[in-house]
ModelCIF file with pLDDT and N, C-alpha, C, O atoms, coordinates in Angstrom:
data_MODEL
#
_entry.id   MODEL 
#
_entity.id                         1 
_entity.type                       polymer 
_entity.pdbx_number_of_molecules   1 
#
_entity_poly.entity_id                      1 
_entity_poly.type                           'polypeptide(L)' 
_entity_poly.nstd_linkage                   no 
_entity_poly.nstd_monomer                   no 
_entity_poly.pdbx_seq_one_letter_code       
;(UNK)(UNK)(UNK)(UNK)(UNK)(UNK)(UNK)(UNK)(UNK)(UNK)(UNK)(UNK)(UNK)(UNK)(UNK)(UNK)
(UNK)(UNK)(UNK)(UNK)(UNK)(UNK)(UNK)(UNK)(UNK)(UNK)(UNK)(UNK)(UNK)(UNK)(UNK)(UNK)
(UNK)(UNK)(UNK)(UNK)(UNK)(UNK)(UNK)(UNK)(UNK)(UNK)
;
_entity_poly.pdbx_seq_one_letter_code_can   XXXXXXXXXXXXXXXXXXXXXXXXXXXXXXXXXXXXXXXXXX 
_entity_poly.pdbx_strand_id                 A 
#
loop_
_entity_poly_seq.entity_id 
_entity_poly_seq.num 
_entity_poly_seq.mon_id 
_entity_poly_seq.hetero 
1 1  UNK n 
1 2  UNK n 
1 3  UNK n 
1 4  UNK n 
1 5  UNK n 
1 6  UNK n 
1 7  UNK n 
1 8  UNK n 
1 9  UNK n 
1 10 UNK n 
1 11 UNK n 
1 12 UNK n 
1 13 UNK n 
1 14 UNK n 
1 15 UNK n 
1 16 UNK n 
1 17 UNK n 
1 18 UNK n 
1 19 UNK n 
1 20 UNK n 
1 21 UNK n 
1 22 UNK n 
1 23 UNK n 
1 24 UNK n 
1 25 UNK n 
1 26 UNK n 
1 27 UNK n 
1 28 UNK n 
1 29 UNK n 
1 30 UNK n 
1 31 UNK n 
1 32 UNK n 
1 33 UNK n 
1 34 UNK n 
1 35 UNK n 
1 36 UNK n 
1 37 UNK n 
1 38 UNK n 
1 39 UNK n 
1 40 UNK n 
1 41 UNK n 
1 42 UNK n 
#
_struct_asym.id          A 
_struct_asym.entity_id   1 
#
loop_
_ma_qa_metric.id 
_ma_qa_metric.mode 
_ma_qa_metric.name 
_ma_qa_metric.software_group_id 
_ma_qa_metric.type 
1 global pLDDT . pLDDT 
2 local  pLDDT . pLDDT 
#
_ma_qa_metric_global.metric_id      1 
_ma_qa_metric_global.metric_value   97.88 
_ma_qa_metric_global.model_id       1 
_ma_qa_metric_global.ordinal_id     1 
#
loop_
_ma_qa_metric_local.label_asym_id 
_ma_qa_metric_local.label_comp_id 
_ma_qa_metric_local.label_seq_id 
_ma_qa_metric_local.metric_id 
_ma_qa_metric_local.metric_value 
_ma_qa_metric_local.model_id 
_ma_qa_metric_local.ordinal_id 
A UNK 1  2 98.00 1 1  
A UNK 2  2 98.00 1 2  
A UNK 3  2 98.00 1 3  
A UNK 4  2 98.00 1 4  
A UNK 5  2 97.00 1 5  
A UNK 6  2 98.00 1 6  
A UNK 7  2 98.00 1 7  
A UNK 8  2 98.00 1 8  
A UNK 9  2 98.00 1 9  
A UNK 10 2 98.00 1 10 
A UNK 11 2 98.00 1 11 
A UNK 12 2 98.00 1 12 
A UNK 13 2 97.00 1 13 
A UNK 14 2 98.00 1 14 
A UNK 15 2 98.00 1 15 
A UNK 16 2 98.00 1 16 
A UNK 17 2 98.00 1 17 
A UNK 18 2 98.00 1 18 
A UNK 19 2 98.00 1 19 
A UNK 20 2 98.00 1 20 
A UNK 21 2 98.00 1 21 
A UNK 22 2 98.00 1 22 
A UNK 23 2 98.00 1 23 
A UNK 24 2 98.00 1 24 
A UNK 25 2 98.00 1 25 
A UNK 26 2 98.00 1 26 
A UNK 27 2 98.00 1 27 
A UNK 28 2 98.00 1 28 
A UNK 29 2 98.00 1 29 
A UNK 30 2 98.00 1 30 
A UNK 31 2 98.00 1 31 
A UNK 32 2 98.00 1 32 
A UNK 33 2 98.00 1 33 
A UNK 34 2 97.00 1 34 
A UNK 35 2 98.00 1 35 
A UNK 36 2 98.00 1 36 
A UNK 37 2 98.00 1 37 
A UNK 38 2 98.00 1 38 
A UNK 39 2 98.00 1 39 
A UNK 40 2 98.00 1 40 
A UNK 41 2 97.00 1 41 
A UNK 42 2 97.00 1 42 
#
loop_
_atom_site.group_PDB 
_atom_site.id 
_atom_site.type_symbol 
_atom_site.label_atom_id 
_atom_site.label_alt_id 
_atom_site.label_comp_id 
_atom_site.label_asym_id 
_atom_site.label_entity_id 
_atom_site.label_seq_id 
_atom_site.pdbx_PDB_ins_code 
_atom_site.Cartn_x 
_atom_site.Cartn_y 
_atom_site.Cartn_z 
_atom_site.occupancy 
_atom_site.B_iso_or_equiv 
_atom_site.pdbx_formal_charge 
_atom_site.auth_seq_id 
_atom_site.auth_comp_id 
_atom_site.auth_asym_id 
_atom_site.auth_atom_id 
_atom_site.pdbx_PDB_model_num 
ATOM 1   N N  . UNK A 1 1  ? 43.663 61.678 -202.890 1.00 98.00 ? 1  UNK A N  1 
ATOM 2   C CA . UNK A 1 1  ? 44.876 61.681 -203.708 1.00 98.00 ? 1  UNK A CA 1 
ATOM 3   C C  . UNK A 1 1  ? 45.863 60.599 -203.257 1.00 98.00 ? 1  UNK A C  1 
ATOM 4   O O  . UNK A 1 1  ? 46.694 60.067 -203.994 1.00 98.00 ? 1  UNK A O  1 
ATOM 5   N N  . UNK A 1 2  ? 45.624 60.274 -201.636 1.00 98.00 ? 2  UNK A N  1 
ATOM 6   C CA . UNK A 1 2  ? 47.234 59.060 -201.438 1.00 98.00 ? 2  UNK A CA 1 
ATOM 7   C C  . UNK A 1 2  ? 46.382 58.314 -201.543 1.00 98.00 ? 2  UNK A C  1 
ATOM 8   O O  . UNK A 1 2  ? 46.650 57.670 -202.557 1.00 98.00 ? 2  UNK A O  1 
ATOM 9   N N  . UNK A 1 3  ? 45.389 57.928 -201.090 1.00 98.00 ? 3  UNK A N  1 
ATOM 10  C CA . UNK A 1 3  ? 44.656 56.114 -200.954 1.00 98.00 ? 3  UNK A CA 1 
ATOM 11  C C  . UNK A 1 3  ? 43.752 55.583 -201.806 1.00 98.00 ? 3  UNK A C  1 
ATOM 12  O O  . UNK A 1 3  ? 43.362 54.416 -201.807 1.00 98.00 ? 3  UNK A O  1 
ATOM 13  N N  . UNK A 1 4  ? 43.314 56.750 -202.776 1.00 98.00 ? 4  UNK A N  1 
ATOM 14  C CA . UNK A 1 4  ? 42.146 55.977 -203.481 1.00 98.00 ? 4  UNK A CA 1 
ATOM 15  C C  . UNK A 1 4  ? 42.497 55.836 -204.605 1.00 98.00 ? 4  UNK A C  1 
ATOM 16  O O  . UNK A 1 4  ? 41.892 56.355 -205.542 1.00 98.00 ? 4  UNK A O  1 
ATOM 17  N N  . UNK A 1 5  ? 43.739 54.972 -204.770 1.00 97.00 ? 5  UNK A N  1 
ATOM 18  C CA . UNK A 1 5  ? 44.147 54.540 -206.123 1.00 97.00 ? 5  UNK A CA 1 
ATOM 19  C C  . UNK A 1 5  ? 43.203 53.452 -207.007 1.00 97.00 ? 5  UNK A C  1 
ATOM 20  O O  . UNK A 1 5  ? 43.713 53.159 -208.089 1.00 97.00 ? 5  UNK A O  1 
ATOM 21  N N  . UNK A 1 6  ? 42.310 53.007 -206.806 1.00 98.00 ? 6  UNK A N  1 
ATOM 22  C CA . UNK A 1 6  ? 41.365 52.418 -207.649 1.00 98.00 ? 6  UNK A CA 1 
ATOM 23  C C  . UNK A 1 6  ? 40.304 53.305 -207.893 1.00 98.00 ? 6  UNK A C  1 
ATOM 24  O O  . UNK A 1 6  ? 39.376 52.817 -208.538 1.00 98.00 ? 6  UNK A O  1 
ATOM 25  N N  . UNK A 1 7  ? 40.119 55.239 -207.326 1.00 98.00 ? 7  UNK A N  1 
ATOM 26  C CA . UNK A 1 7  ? 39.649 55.621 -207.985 1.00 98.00 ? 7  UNK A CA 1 
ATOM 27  C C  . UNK A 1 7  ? 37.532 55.378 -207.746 1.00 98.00 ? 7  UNK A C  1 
ATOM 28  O O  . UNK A 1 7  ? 36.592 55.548 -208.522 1.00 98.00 ? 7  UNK A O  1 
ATOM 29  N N  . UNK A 1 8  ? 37.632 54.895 -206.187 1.00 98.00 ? 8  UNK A N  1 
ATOM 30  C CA . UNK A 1 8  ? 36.297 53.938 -205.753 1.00 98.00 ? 8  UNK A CA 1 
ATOM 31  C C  . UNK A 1 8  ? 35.983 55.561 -205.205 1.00 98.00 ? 8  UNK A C  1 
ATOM 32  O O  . UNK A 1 8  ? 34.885 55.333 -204.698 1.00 98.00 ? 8  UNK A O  1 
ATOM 33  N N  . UNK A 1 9  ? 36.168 56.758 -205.012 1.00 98.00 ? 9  UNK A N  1 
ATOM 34  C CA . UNK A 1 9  ? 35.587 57.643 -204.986 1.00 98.00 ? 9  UNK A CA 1 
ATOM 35  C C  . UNK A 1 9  ? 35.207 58.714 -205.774 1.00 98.00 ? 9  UNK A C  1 
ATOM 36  O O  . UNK A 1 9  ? 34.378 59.575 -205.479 1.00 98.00 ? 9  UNK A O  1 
ATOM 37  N N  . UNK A 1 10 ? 36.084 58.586 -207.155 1.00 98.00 ? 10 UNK A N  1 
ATOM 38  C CA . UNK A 1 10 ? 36.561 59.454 -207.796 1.00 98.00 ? 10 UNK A CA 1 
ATOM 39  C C  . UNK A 1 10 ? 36.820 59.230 -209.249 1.00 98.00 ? 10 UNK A C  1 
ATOM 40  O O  . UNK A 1 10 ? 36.327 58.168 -209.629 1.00 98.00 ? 10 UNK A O  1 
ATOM 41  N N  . UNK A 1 11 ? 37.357 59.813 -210.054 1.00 98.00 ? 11 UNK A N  1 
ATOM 42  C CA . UNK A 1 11 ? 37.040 59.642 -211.304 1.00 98.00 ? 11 UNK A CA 1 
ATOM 43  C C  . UNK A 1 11 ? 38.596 60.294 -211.850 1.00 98.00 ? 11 UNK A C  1 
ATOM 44  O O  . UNK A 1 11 ? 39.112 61.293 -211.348 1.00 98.00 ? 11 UNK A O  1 
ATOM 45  N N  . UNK A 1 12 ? 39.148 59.550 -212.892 1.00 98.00 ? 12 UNK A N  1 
ATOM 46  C CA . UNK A 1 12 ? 40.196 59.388 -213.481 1.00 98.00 ? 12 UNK A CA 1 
ATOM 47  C C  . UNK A 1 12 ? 40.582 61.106 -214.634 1.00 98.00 ? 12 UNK A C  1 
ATOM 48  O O  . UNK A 1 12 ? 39.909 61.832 -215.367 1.00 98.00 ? 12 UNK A O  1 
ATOM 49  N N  . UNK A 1 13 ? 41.979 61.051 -214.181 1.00 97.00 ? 13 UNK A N  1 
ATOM 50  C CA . UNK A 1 13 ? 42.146 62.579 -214.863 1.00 97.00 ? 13 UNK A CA 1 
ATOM 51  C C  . UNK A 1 13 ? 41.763 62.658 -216.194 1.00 97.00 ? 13 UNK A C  1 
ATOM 52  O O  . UNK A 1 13 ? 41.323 63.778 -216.456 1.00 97.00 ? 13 UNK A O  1 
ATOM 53  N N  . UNK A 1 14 ? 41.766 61.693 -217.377 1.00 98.00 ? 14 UNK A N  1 
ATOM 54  C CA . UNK A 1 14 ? 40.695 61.958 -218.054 1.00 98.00 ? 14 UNK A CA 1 
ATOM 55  C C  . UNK A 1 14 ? 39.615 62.107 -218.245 1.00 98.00 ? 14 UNK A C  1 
ATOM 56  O O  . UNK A 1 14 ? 39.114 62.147 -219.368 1.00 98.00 ? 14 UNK A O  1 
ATOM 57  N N  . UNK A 1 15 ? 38.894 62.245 -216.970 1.00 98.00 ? 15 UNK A N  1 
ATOM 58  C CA . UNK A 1 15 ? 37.515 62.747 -217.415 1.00 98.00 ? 15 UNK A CA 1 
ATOM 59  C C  . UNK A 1 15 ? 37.318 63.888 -216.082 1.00 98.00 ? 15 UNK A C  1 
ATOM 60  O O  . UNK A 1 15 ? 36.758 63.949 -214.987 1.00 98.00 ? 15 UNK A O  1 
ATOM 61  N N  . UNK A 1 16 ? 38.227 64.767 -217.032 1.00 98.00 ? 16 UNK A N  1 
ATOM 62  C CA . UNK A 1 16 ? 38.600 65.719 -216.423 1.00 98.00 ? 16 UNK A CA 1 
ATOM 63  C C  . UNK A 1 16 ? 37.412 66.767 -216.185 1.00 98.00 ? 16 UNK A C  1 
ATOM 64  O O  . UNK A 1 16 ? 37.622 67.617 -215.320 1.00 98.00 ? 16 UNK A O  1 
ATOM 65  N N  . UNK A 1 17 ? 36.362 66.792 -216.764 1.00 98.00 ? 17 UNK A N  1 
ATOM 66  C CA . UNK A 1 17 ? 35.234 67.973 -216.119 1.00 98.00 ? 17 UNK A CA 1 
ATOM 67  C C  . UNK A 1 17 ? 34.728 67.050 -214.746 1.00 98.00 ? 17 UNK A C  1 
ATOM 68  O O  . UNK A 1 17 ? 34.609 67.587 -213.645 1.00 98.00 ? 17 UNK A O  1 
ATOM 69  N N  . UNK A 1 18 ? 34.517 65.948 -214.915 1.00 98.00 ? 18 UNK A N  1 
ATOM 70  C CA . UNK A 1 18 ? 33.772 65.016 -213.829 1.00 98.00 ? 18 UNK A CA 1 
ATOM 71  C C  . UNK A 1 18 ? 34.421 65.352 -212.316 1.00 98.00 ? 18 UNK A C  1 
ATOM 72  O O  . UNK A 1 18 ? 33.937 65.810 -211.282 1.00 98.00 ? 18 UNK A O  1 
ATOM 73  N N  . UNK A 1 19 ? 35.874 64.857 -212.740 1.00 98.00 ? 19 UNK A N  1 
ATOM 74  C CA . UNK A 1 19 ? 37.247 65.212 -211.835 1.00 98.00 ? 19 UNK A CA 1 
ATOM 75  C C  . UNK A 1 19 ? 36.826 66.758 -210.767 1.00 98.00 ? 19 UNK A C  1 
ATOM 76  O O  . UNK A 1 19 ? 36.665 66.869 -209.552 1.00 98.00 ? 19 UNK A O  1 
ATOM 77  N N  . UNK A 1 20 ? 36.752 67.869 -212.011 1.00 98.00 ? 20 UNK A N  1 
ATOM 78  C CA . UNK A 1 20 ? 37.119 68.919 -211.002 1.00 98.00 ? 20 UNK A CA 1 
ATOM 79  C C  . UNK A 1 20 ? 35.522 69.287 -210.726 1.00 98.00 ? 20 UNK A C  1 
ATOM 80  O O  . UNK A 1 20 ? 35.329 70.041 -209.772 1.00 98.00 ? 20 UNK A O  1 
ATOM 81  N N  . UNK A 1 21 ? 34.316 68.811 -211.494 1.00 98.00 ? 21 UNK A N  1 
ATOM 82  C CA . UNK A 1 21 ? 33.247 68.999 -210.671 1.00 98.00 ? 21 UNK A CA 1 
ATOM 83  C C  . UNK A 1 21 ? 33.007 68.421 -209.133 1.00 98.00 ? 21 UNK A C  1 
ATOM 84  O O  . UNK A 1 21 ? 32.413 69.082 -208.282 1.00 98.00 ? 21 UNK A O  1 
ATOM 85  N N  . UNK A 1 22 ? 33.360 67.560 -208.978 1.00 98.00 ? 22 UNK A N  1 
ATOM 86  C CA . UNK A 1 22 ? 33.518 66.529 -207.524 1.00 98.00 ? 22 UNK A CA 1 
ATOM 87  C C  . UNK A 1 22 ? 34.493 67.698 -206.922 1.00 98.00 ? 22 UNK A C  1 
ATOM 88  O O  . UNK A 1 22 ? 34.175 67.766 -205.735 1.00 98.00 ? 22 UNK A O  1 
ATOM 89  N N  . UNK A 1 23 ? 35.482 68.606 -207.164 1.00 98.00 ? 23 UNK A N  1 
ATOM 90  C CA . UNK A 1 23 ? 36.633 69.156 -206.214 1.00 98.00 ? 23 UNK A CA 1 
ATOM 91  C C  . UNK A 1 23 ? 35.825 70.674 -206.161 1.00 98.00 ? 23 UNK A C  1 
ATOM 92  O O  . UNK A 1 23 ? 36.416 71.518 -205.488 1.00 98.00 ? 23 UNK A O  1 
ATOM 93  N N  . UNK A 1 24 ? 34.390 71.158 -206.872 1.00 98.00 ? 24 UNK A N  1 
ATOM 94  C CA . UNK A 1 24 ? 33.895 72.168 -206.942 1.00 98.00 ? 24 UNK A CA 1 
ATOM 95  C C  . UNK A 1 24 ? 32.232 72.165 -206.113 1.00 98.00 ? 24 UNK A C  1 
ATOM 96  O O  . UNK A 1 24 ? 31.439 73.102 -206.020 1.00 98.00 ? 24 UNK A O  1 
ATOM 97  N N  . UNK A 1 25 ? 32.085 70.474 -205.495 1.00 98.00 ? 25 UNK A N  1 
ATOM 98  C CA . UNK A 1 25 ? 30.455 70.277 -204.759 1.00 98.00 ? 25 UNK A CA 1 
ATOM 99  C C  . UNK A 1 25 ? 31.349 70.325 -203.398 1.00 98.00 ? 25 UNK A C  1 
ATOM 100 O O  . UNK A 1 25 ? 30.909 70.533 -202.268 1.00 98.00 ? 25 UNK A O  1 
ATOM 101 N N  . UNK A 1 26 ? 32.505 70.120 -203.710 1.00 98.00 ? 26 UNK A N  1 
ATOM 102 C CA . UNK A 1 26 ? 33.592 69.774 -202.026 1.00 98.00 ? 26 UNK A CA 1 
ATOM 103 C C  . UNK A 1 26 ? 33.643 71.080 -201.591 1.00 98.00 ? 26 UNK A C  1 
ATOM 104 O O  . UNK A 1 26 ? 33.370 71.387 -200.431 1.00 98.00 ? 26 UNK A O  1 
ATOM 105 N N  . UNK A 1 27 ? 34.053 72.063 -202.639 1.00 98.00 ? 27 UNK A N  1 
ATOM 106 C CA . UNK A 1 27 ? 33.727 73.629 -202.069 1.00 98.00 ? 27 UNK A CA 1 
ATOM 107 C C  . UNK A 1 27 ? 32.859 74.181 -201.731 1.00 98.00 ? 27 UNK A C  1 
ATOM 108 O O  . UNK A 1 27 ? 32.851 75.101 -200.914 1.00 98.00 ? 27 UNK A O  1 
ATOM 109 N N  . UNK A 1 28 ? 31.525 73.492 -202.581 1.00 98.00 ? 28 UNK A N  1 
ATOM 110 C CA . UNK A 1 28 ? 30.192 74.010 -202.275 1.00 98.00 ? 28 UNK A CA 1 
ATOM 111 C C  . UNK A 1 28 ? 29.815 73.677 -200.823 1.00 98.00 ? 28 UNK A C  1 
ATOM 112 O O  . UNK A 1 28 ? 29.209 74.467 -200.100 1.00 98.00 ? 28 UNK A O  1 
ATOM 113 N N  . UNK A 1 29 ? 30.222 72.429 -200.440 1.00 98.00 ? 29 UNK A N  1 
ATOM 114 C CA . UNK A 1 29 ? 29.725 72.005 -199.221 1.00 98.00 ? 29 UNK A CA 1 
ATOM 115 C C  . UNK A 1 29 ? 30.790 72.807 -197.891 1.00 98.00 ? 29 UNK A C  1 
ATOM 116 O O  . UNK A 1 29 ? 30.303 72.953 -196.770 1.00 98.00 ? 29 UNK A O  1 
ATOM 117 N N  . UNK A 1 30 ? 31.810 73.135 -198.101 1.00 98.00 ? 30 UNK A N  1 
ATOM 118 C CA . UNK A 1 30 ? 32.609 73.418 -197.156 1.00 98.00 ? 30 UNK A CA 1 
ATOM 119 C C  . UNK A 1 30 ? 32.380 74.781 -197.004 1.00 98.00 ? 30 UNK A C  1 
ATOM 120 O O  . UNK A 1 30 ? 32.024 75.355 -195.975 1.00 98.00 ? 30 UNK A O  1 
ATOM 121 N N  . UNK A 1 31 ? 32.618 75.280 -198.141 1.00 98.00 ? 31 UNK A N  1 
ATOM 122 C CA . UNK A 1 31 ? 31.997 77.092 -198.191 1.00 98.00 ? 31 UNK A CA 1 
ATOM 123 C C  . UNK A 1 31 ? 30.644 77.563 -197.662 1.00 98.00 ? 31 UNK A C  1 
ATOM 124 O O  . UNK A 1 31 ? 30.498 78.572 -196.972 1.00 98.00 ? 31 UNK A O  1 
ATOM 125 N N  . UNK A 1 32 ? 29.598 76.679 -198.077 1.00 98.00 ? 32 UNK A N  1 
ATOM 126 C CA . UNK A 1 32 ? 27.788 77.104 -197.919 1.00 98.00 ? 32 UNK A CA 1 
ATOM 127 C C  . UNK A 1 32 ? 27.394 76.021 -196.790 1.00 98.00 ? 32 UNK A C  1 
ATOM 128 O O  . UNK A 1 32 ? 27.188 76.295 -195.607 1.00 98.00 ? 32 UNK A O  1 
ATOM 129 N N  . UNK A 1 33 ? 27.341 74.999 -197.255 1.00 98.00 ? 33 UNK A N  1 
ATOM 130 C CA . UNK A 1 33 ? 26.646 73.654 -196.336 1.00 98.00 ? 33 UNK A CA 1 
ATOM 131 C C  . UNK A 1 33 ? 26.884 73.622 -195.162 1.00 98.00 ? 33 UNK A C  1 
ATOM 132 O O  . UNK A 1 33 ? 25.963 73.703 -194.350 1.00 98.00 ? 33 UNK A O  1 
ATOM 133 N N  . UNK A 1 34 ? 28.373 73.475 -194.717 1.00 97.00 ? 34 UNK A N  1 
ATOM 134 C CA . UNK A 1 34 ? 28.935 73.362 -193.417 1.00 97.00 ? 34 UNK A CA 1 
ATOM 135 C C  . UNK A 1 34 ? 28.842 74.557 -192.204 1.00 97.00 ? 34 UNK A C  1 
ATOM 136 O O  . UNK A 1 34 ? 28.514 74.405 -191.027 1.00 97.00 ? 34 UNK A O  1 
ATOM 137 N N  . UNK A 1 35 ? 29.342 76.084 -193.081 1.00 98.00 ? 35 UNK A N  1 
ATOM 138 C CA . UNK A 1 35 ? 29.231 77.105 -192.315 1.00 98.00 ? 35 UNK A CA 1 
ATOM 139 C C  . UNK A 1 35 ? 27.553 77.727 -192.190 1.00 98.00 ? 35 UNK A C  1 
ATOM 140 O O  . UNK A 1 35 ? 27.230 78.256 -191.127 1.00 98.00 ? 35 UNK A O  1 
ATOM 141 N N  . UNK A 1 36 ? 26.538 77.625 -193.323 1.00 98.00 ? 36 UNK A N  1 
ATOM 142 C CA . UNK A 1 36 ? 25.455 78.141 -192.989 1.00 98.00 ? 36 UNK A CA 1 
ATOM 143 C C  . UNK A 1 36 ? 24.642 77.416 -191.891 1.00 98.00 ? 36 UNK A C  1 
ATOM 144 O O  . UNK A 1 36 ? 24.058 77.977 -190.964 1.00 98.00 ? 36 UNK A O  1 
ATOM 145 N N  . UNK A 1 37 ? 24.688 76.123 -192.124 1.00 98.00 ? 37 UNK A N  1 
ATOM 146 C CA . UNK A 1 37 ? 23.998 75.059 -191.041 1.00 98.00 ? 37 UNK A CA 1 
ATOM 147 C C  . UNK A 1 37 ? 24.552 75.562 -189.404 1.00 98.00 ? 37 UNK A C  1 
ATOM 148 O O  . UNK A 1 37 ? 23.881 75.880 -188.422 1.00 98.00 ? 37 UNK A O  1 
ATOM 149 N N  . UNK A 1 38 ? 25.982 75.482 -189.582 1.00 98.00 ? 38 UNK A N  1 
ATOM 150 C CA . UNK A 1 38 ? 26.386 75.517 -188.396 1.00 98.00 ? 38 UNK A CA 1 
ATOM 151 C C  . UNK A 1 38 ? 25.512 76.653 -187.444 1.00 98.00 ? 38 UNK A C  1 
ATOM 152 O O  . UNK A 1 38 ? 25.047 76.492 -186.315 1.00 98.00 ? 38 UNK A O  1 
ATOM 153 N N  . UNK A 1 39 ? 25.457 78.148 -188.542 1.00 98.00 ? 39 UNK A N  1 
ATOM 154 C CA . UNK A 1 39 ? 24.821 79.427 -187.855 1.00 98.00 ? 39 UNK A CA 1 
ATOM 155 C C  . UNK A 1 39 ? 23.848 79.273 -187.731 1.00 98.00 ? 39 UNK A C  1 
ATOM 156 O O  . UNK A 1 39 ? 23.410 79.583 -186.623 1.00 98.00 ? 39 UNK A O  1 
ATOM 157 N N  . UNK A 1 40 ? 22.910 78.731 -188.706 1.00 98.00 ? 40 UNK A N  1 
ATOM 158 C CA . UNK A 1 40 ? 21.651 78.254 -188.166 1.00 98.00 ? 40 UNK A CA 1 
ATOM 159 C C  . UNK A 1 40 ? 21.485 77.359 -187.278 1.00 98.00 ? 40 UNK A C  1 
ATOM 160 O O  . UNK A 1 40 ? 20.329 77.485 -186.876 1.00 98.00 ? 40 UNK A O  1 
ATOM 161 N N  . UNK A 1 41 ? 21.845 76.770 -186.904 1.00 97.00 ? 41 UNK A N  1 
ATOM 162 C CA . UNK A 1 41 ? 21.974 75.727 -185.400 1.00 97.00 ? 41 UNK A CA 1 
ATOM 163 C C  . UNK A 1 41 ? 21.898 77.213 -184.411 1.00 97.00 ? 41 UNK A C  1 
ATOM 164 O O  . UNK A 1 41 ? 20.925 77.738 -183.869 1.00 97.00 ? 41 UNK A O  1 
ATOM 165 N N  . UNK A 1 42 ? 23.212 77.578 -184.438 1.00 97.00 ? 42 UNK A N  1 
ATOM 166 C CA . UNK A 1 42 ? 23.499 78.349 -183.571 1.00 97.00 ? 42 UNK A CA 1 
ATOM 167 C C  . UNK A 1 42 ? 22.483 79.182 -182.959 1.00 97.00 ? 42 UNK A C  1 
ATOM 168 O O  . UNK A 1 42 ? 22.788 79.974 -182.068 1.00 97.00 ? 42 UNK A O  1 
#
């Protein structure tokens, strides 16, 4: 939101399903990816 004003990661509020799919794989990964791996390491 502050630095990637050209948008080189991300996709412009009109194309707004694209937008909040990218802010819904960020949950997927932080919610499932990050914490299941971790326990399985463990």
């Amino acid at each position: 939101e502050q630095y990637d004003k050209n948008l080189t990661l991300t996709y412009p509020d009109e194309r707004l399903q694209d937008k909040h799919a990218l802010n819904q794989w960020l949950h997927f990964q932080m919610s499932l990816q990050g914490p299941f791996f971790h326990q399985a390491g463990w």
